[in-house]
C-alpha atoms as a PDB file:
ATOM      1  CA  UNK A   1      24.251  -2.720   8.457  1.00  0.00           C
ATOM      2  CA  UNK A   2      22.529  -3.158   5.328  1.00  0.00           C
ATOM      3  CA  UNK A   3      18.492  -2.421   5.314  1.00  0.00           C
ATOM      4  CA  UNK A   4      17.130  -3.001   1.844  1.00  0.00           C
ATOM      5  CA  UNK A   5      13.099  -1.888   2.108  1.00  0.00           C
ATOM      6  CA  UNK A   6      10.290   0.080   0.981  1.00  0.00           C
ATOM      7  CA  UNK A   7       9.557   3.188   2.618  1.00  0.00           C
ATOM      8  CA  UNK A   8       6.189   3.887   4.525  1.00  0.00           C
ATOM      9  CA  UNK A   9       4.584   7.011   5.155  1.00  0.00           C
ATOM     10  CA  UNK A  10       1.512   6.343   7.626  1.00  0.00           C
ATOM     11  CA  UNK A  11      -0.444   9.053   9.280  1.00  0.00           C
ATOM     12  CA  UNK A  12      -2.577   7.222  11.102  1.00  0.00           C
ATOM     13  CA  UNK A  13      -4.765   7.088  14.540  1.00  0.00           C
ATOM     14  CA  UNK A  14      -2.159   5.937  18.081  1.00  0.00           C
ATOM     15  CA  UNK A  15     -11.196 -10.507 -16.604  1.00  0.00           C
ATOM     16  CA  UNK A  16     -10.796 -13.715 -15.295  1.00  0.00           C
ATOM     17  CA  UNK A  17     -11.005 -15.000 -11.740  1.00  0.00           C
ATOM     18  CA  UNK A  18      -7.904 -15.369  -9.620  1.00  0.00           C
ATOM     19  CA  UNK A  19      -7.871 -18.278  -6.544  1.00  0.00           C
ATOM     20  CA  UNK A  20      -6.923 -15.763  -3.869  1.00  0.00           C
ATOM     21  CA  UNK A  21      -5.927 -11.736  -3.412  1.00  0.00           C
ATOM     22  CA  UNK A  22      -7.338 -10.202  -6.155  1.00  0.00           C
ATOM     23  CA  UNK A  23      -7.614  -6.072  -7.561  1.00  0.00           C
ATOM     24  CA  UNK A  24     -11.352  -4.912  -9.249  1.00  0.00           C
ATOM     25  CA  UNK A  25     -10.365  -4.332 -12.954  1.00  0.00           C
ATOM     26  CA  UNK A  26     -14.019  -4.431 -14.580  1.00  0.00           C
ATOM     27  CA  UNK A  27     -16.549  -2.477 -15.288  1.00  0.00           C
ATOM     28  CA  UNK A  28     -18.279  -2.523 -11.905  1.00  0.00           C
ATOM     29  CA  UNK A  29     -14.889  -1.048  -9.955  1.00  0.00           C
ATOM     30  CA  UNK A  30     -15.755   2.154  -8.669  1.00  0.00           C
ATOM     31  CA  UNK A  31     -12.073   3.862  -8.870  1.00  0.00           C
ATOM     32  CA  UNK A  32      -9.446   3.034 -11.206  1.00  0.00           C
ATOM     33  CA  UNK A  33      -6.416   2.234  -9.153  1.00  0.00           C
ATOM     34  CA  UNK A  34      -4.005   5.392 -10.471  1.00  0.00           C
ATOM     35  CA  UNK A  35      -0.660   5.384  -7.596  1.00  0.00           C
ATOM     36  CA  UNK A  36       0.311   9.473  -7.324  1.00  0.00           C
ATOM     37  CA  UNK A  37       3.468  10.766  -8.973  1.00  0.00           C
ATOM     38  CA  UNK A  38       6.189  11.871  -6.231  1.00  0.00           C
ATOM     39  CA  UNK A  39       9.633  11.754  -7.489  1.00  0.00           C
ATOM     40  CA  UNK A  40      13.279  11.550  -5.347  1.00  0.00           C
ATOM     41  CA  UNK A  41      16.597  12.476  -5.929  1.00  0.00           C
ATOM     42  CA  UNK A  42      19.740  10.465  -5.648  1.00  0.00           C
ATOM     43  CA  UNK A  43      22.663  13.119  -4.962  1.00  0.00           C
ATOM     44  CA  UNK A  44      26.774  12.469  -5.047  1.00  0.00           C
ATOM     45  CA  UNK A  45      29.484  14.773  -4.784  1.00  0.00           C
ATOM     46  CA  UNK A  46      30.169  14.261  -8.591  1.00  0.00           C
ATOM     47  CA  UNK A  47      27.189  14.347  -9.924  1.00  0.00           C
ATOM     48  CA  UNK A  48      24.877  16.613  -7.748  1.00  0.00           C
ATOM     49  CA  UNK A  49      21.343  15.759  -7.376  1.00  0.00           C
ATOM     50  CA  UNK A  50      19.523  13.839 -10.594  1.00  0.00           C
ATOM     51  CA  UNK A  51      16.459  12.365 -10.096  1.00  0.00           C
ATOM     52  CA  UNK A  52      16.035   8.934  -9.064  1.00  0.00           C
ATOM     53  CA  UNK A  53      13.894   7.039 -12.109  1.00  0.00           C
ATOM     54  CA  UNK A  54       9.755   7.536 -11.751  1.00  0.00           C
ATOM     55  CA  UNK A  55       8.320   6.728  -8.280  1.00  0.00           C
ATOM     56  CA  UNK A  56       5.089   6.827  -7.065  1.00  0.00           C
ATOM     57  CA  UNK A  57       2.808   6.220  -3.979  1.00  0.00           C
ATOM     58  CA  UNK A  58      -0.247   3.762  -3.517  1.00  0.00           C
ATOM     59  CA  UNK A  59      -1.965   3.569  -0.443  1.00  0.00           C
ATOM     60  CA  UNK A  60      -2.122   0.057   1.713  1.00  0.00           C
ATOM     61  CA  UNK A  61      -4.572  -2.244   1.302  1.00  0.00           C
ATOM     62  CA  UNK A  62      -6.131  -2.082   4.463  1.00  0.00           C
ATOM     63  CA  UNK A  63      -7.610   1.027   3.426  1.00  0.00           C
ATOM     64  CA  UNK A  64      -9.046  -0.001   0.555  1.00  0.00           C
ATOM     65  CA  UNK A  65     -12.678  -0.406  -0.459  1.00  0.00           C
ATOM     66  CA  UNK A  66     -13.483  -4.517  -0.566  1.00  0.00           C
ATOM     67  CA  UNK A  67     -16.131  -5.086  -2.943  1.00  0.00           C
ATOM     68  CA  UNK A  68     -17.829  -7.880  -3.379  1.00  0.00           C
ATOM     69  CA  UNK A  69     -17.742  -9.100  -6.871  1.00  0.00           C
ATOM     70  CA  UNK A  70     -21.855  -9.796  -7.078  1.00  0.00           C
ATOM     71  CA  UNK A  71     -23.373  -7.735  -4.130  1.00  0.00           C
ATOM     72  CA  UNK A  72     -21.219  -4.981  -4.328  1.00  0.00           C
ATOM     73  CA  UNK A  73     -20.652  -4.326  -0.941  1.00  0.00           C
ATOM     74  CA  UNK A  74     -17.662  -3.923   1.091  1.00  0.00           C
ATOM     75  CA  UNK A  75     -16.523  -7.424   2.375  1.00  0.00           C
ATOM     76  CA  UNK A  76     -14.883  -5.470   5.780  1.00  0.00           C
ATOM     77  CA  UNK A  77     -16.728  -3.335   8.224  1.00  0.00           C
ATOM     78  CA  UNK A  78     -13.744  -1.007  10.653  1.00  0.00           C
ATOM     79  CA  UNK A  79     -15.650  -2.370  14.122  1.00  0.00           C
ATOM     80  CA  UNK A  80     -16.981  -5.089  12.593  1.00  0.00           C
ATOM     81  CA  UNK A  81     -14.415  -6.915  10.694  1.00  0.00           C
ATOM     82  CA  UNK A  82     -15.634  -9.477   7.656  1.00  0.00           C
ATOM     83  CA  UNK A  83     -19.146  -9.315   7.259  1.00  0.00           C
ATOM     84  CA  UNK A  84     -19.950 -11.092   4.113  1.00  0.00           C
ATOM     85  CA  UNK A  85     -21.166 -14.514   4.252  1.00  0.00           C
ATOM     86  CA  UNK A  86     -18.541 -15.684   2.236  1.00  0.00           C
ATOM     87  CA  UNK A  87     -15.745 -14.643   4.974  1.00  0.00           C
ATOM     88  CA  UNK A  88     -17.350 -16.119   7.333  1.00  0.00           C
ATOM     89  CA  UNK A  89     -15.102 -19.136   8.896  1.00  0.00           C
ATOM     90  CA  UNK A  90     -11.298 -20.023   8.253  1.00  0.00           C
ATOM     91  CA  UNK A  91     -12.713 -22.389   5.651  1.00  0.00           C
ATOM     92  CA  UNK A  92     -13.471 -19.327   3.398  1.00  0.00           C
ATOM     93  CA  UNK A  93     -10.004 -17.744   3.614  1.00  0.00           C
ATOM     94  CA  UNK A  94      -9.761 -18.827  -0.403  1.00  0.00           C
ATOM     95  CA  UNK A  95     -13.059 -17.688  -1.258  1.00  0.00           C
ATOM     96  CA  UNK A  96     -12.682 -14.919   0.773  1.00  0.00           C
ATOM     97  CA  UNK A  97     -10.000 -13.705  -1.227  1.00  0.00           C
ATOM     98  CA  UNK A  98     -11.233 -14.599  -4.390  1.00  0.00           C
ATOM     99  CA  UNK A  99     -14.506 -13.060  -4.396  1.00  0.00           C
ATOM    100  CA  UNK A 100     -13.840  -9.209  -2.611  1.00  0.00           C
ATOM    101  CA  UNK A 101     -11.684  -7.598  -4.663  1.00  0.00           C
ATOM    102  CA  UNK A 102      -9.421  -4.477  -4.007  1.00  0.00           C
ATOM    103  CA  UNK A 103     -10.641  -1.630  -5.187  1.00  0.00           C
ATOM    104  CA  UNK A 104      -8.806   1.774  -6.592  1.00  0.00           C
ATOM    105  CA  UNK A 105      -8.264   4.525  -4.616  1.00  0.00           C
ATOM    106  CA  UNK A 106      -9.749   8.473  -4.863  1.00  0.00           C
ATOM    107  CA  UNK A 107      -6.653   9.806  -3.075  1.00  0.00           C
ATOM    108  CA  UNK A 108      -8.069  12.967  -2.861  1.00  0.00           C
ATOM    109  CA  UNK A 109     -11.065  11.691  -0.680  1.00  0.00           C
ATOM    110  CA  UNK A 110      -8.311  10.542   1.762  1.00  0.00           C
ATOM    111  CA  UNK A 111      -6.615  14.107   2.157  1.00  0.00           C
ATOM    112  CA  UNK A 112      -3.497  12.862   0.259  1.00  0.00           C
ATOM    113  CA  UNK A 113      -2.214  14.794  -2.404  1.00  0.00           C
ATOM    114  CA  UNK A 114       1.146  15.400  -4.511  1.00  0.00           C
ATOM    115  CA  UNK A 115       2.368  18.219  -6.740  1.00  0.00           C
ATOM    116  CA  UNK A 116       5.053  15.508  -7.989  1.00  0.00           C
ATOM    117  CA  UNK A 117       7.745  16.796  -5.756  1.00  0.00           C
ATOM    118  CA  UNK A 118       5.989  17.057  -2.738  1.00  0.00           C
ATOM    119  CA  UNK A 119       2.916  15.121  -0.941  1.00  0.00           C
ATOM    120  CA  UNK A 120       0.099  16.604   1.745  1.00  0.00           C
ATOM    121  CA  UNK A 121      -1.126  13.950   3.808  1.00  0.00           C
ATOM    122  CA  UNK A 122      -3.977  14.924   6.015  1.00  0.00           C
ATOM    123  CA  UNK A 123      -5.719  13.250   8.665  1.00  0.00           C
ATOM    124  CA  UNK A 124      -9.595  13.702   7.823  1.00  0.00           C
ATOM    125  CA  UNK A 125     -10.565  13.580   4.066  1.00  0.00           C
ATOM    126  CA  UNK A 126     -13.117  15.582   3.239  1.00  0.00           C
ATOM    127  CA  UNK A 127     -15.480  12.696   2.702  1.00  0.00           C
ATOM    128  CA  UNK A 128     -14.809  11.567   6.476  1.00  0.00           C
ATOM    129  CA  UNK A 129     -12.225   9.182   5.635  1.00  0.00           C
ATOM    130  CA  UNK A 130      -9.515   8.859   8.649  1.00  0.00           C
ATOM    131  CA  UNK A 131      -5.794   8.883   7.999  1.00  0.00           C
ATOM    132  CA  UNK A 132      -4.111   6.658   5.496  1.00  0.00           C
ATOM    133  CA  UNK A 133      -0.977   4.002   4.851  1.00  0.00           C
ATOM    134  CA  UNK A 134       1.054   4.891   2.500  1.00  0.00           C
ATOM    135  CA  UNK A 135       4.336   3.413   0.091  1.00  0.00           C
ATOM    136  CA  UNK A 136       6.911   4.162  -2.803  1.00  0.00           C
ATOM    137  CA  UNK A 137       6.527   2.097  -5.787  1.00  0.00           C
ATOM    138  CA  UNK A 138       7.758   1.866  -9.079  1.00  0.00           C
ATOM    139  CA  UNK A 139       7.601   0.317 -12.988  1.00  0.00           C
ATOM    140  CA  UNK A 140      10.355  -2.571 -13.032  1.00  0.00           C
ATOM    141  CA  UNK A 141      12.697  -1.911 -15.739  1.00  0.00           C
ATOM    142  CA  UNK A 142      12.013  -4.766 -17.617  1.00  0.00           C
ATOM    143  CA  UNK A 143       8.301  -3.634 -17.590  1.00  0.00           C
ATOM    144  CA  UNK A 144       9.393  -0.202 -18.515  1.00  0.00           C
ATOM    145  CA  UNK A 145      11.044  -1.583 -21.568  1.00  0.00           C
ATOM    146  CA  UNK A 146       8.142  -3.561 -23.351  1.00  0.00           C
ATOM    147  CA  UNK A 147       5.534  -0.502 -22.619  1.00  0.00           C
ATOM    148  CA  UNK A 148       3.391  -2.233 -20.122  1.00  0.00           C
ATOM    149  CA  UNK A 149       0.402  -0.583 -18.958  1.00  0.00           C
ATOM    150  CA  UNK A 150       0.227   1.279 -15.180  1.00  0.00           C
ATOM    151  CA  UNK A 151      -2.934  -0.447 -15.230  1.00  0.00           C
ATOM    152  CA  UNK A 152      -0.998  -3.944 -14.808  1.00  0.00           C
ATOM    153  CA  UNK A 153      -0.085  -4.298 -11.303  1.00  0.00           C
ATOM    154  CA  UNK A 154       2.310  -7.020 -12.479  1.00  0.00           C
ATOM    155  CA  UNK A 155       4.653  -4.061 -13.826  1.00  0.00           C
ATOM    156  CA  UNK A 156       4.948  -2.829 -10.408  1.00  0.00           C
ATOM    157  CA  UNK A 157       7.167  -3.563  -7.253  1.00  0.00           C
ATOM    158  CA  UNK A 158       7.978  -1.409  -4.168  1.00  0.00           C
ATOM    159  CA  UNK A 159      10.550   0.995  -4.036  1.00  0.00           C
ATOM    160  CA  UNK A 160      14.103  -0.160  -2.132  1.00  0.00           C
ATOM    161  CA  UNK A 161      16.713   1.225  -0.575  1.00  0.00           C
ATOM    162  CA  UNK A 162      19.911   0.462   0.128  1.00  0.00           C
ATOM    163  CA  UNK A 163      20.967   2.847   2.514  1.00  0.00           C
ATOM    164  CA  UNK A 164      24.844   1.292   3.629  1.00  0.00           C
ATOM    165  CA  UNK A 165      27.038   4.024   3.985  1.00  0.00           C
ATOM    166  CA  UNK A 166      24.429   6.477   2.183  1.00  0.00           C
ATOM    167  CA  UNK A 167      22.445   9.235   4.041  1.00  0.00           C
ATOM    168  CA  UNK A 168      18.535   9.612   3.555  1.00  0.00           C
ATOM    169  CA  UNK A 169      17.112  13.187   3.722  1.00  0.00           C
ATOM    170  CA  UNK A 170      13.534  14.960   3.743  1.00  0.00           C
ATOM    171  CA  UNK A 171      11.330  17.680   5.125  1.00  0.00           C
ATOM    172  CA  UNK A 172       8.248  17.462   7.001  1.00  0.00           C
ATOM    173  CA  UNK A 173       6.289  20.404   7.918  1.00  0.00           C
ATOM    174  CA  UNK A 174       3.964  19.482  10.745  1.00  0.00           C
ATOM    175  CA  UNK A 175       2.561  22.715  12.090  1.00  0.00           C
ATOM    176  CA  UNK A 176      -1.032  21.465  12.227  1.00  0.00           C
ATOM    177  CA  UNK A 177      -0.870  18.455  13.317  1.00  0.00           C
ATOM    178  CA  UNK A 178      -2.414  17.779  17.017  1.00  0.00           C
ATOM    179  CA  UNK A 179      -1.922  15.931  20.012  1.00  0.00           C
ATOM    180  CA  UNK A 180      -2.584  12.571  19.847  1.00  0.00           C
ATOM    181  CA  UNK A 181      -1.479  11.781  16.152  1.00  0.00           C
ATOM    182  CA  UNK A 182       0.561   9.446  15.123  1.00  0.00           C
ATOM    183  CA  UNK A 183       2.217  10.612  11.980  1.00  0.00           C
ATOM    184  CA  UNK A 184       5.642   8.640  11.297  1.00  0.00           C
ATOM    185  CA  UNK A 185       8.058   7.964   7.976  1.00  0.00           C
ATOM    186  CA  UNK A 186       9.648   4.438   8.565  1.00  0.00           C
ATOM    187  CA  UNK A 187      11.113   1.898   6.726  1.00  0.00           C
ATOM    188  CA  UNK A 188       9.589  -1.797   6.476  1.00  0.00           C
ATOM    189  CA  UNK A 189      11.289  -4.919   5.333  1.00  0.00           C
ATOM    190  CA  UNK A 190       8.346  -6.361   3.016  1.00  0.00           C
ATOM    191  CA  UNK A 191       8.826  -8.213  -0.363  1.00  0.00           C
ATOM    192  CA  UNK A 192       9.262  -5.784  -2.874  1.00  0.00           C
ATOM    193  CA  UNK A 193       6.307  -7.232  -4.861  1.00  0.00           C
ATOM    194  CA  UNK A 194       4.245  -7.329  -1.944  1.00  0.00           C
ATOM    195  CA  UNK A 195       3.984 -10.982  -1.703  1.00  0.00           C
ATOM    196  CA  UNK A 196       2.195 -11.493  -5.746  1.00  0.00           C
ATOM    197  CA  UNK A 197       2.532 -14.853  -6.945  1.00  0.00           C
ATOM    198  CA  UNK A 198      -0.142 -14.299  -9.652  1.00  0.00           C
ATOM    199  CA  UNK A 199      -2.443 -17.246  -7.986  1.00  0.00           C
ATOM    200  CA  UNK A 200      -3.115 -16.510  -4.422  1.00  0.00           C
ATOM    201  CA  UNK A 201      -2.469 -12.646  -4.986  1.00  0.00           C
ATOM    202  CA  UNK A 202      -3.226 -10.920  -8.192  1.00  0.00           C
ATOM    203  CA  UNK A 203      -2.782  -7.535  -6.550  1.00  0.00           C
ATOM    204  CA  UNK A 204       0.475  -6.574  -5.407  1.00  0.00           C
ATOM    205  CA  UNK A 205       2.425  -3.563  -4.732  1.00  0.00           C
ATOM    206  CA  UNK A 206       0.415  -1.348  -6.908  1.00  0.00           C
ATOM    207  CA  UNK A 207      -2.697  -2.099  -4.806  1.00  0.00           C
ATOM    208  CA  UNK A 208      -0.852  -1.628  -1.104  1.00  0.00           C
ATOM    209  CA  UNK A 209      -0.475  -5.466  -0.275  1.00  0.00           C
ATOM    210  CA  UNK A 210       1.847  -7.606   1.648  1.00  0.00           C
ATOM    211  CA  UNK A 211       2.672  -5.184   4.644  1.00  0.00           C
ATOM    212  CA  UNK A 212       4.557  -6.164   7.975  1.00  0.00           C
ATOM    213  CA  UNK A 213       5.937  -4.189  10.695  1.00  0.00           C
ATOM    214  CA  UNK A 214       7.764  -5.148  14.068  1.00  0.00           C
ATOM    215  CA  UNK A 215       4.509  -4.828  15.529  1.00  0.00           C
ATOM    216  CA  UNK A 216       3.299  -7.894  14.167  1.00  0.00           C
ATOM    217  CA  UNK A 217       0.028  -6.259  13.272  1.00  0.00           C
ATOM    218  CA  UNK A 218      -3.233  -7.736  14.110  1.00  0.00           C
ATOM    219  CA  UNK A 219      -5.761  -5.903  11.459  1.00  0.00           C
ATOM    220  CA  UNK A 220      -4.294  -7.265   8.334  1.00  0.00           C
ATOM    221  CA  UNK A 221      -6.943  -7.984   6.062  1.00  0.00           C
ATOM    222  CA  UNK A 222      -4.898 -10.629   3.911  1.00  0.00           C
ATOM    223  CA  UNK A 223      -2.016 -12.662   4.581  1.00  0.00           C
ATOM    224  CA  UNK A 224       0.367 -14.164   1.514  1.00  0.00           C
ATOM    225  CA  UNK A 225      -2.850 -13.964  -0.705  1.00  0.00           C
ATOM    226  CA  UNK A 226      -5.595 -15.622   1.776  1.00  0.00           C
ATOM    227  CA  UNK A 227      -7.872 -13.350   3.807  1.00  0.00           C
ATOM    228  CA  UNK A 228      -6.957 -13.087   7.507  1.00  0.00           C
ATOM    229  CA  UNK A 229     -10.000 -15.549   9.218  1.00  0.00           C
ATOM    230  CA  UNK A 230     -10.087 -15.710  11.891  1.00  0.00           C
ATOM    231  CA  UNK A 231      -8.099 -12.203  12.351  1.00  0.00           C
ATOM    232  CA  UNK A 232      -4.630 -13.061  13.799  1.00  0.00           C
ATOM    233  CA  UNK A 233      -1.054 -10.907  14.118  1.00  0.00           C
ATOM    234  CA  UNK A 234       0.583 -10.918  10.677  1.00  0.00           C
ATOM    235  CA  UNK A 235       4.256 -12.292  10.558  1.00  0.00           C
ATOM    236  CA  UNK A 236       6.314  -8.892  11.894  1.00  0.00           C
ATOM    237  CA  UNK A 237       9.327  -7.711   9.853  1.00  0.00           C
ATOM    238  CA  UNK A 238      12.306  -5.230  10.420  1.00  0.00           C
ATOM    239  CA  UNK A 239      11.162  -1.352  10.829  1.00  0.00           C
ATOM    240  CA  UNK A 240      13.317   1.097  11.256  1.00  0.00           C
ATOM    241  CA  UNK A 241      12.103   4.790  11.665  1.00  0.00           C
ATOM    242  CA  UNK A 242      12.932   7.823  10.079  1.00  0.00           C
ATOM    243  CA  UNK A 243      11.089  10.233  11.656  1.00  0.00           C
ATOM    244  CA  UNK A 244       8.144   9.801  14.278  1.00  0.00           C
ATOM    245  CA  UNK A 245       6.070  12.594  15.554  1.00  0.00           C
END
């Protein structure tokens, strides 16, 4: 069988207005969105191991600071759910969207790190943050070719693969990690551009949007673009695990 998705790695507990889905790109953003570097190899008996292009990670959206584009303040609370007045009924899903914008991410406040060849992901950051969501991306190659900026998340899509009659290898050293945490590699079959359509979600890949598991999860902040009001299970998708622990 043929699986064509991007990979997750999860470690986690058991400028003009757009209409919808949109990433903080002014001067009020507090981080500038900047995915880490972590390259793969494709290997054959021919040709040995050559690296595989320039791939990155970004971390989900879910995780992600919501700010409020005039108070500021994040739009989500983690027991709370939406708490700004404009998310307020499923009448505001639009303006919900439009007006708490995804903000970049301090990986390093998040316990995630990468030497370029290989990533630490650890469950407390030291600013209290708990565990993370985390996925491959890369430039398109059309992007690529007319020097677009990183800072464009249109120039990004997830990474794929296409792993008929192929073999997909990697180490994991979990010595430290405890009892009780969940801490798996899987693949998910999500749109590779993370459900952007450039009008209800201006975001995309390189901002951690559009996931779906076989769980059907029920915390999704935004569906196809519109926030999730009233919060309700997200449309599940094909997962298929590589390593669980």
């Amino acid at each position: 069988m043929t699986r064509l998705g991007n990979i997750c790695l999860g470690l986690l507990l058991a400028t003009g207005h757009s209409t919808g889905q949109q990433a903080c790109n002014g001067m009020d953003c507090q981080a500038v969105e900047q995915p880490l570097q972590l390259g793969i190899q494709k290997c054959s008996k021919a040709g040995g191991c050559q690296k595989d292009g320039e791939t990155y990670i970004t971390m989900d959206a879910n995780w992600r600071w919501l700010q409020h584009e005039d108070t500021y303040t994040n739009c989500w609370d983690q027991y709370k759910m939406w708490v700004n007045p404009d998310c307020s009924s499923a009448a505001d899903q639009q303006k919900c969207a439009q007006n708490c914008m995804l903000e970049g991410v301090d990986y390093g406040k998040y316990g995630v790190t990468s030497d370029g060849t290989s990533m630490t992901m650890k469950f407390k950051g030291p600013d209290g943050n708990i565990g993370s969501r985390l996925y491959m991306l890369e430039q398109k190659a059309e992007a690529k070719a007319r020097g677009a900026s990183k800072a464009d998340p249109s120039s990004w899509e997830y990474k794929t693969f296409n792993l008929l009659n192929r073999e997909f290898t990697f180490t994991v050293e979990a010595p430290m990690m405890s009892c009780g945490i969940n801490g798996p590699i899987y693949f998910v079959e999500m749109n590779k551009d993370g459900d952007m359509d450039g009008t209800d979600n201006t975001a995309g890949p390189l901002y951690g949007t559009g996931y779906c598991d076989a769980q059907c999860p029920g915390d999704i902040h935004f569906v196809k673009g519109r926030a999730n009001i009233p919060i309700q299970n997200a449309q599940g998708g094909g997962a298929d695990s590589a390593w669980h622990a």
